[in-house]
N, C-alpha and C. Protein backbone atom coordinates (compact mmCIF):
# COMPACT_ATOMS: atom_id res chain seq x y z
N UNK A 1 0.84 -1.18 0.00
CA UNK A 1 0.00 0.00 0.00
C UNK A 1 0.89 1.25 0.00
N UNK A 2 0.81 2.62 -0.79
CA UNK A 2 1.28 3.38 -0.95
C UNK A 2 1.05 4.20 -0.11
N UNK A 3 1.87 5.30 0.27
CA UNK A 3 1.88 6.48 1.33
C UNK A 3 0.98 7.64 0.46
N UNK A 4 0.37 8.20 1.20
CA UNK A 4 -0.37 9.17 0.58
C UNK A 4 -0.75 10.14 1.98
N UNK A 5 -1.67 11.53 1.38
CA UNK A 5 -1.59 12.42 2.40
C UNK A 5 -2.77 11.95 3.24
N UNK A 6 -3.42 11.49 2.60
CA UNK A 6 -4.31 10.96 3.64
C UNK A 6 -4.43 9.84 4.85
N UNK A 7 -3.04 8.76 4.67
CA UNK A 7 -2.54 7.99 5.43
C UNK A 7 -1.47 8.37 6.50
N UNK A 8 -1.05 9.31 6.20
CA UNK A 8 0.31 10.11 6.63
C UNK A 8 0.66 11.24 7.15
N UNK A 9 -0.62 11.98 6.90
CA UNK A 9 -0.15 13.26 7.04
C UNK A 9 -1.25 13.56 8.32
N UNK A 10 -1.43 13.69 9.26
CA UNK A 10 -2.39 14.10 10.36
C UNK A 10 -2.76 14.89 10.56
N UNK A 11 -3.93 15.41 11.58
CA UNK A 11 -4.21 17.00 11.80
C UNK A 11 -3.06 17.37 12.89
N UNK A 12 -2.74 18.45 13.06
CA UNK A 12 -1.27 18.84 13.58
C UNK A 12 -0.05 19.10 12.93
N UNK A 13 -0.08 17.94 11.84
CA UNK A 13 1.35 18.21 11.71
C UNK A 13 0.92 18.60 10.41
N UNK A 14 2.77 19.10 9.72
CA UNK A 14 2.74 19.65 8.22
C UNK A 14 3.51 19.33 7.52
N UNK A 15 3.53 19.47 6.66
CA UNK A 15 4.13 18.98 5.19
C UNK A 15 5.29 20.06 4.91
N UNK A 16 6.58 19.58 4.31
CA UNK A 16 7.46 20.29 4.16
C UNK A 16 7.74 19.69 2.65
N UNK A 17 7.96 21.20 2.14
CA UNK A 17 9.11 20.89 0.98
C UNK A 17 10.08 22.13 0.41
N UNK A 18 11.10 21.44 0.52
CA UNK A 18 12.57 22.62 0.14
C UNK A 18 13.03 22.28 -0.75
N UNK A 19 13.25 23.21 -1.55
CA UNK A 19 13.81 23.50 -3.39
C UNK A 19 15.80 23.05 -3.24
N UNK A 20 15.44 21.70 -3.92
CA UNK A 20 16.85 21.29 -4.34
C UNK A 20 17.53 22.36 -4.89
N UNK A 21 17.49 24.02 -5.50
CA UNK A 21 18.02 24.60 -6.24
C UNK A 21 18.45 25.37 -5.47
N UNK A 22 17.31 26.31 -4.45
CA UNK A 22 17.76 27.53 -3.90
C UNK A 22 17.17 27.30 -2.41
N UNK A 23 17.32 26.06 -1.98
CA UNK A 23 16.59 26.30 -0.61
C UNK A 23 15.93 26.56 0.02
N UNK A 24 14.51 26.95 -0.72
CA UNK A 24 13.57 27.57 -0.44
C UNK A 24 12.75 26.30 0.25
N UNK A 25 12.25 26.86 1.43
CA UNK A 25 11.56 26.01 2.38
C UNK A 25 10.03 26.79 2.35
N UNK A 26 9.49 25.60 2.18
CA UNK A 26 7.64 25.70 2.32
C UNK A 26 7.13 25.23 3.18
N UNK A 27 5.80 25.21 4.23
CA UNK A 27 5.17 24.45 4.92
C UNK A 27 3.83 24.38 4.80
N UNK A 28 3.15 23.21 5.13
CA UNK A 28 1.85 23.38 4.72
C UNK A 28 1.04 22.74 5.57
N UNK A 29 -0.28 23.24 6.29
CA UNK A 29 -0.92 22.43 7.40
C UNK A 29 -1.75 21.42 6.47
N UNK A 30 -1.96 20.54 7.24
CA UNK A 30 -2.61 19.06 6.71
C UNK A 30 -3.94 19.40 5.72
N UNK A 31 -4.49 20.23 6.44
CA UNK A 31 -5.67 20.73 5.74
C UNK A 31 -4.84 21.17 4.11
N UNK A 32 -3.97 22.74 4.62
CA UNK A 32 -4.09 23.11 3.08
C UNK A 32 -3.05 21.99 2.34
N UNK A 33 -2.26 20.81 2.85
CA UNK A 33 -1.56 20.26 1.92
C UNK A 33 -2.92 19.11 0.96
N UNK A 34 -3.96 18.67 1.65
CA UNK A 34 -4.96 18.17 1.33
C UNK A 34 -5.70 18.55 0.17
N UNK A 35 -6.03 19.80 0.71
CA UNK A 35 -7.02 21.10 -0.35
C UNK A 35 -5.92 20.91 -1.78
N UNK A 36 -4.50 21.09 -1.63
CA UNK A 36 -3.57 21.40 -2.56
C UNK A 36 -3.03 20.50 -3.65
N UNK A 37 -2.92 19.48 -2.92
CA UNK A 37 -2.43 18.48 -3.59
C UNK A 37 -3.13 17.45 -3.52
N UNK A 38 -4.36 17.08 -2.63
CA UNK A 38 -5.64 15.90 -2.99
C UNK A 38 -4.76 14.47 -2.23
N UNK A 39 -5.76 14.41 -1.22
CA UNK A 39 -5.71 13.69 -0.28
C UNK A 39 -5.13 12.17 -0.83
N UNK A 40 -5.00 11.76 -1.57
CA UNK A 40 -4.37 10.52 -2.54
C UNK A 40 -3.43 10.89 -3.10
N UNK A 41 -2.25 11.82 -2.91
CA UNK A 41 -1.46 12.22 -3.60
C UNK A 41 -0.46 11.70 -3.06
N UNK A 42 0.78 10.95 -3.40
CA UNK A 42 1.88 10.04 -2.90
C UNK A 42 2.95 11.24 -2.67
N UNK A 43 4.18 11.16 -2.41
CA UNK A 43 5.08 11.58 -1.94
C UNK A 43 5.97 12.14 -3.44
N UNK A 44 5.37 11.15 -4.58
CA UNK A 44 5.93 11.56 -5.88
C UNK A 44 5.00 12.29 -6.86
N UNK A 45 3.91 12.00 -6.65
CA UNK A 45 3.19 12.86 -7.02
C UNK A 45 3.45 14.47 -6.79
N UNK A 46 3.20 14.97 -5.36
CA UNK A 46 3.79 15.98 -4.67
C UNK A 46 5.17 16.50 -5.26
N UNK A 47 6.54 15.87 -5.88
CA UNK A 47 7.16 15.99 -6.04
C UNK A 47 7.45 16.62 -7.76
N UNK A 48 6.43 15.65 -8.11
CA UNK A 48 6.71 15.80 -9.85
C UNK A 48 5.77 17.02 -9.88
N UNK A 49 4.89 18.05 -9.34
CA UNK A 49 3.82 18.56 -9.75
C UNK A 49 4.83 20.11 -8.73
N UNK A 50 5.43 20.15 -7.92
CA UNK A 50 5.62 20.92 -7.32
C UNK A 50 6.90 22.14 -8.06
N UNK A 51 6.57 23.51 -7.79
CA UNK A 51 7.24 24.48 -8.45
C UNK A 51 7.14 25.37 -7.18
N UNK A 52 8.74 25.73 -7.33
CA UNK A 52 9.08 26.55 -5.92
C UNK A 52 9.11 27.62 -6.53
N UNK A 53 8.42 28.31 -5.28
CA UNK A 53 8.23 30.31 -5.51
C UNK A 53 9.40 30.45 -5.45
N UNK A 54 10.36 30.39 -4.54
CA UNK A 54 11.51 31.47 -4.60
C UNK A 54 12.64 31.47 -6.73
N UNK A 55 12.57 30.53 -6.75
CA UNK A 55 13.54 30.01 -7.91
C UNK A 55 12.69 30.03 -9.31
N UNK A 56 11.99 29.17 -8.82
CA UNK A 56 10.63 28.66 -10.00
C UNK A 56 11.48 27.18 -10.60
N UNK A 57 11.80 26.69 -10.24
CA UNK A 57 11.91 25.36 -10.74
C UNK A 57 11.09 24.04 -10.09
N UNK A 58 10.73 23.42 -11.35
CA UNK A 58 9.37 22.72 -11.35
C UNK A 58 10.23 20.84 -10.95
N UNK A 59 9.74 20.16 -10.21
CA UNK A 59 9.72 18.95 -9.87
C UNK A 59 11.61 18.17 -8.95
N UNK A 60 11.84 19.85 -8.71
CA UNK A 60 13.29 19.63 -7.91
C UNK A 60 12.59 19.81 -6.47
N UNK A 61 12.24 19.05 -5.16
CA UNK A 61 12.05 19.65 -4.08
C UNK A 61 12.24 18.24 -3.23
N UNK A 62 12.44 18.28 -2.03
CA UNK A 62 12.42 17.62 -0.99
C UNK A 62 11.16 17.56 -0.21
N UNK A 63 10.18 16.32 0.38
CA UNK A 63 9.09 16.22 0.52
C UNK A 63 9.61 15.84 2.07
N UNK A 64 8.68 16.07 3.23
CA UNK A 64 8.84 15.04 4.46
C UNK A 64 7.40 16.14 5.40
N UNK A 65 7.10 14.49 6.43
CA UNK A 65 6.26 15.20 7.25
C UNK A 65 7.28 16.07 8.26
């Protein structure tokens, strides 16, 4: 069975992801990582779809609760 936000991700905690390029660190509460990326969304999903504000480069980022 695959990891997804809805198995993984709890109320409380948040979702992180930082831009392999420029370091740019994001956080996101369970709710808006849910709203954002859809509660069935795997860890690669999240990854391939994600574009960091600071840089703008698309599917470079580091994912973790």
């Amino acid at each position: 069975m695959f990891q997804n936000l809805h198995r993984s991700l709890d109320q409380g905690k948040t979702l992180k992801l930082q831009c392999e390029v420029c370091e740019h660190l994001a956080t996101l509460t369970a709710t808006d990582a849910r709203a954002r990326c859809g509660a069935d969304a795997t860890p690669m999903d999240i990854r391939r779809r994600a574009k960091c504000r600071g840089c703008g480069a698309e599917g470079r980022v580091r994912v973790w609760i």
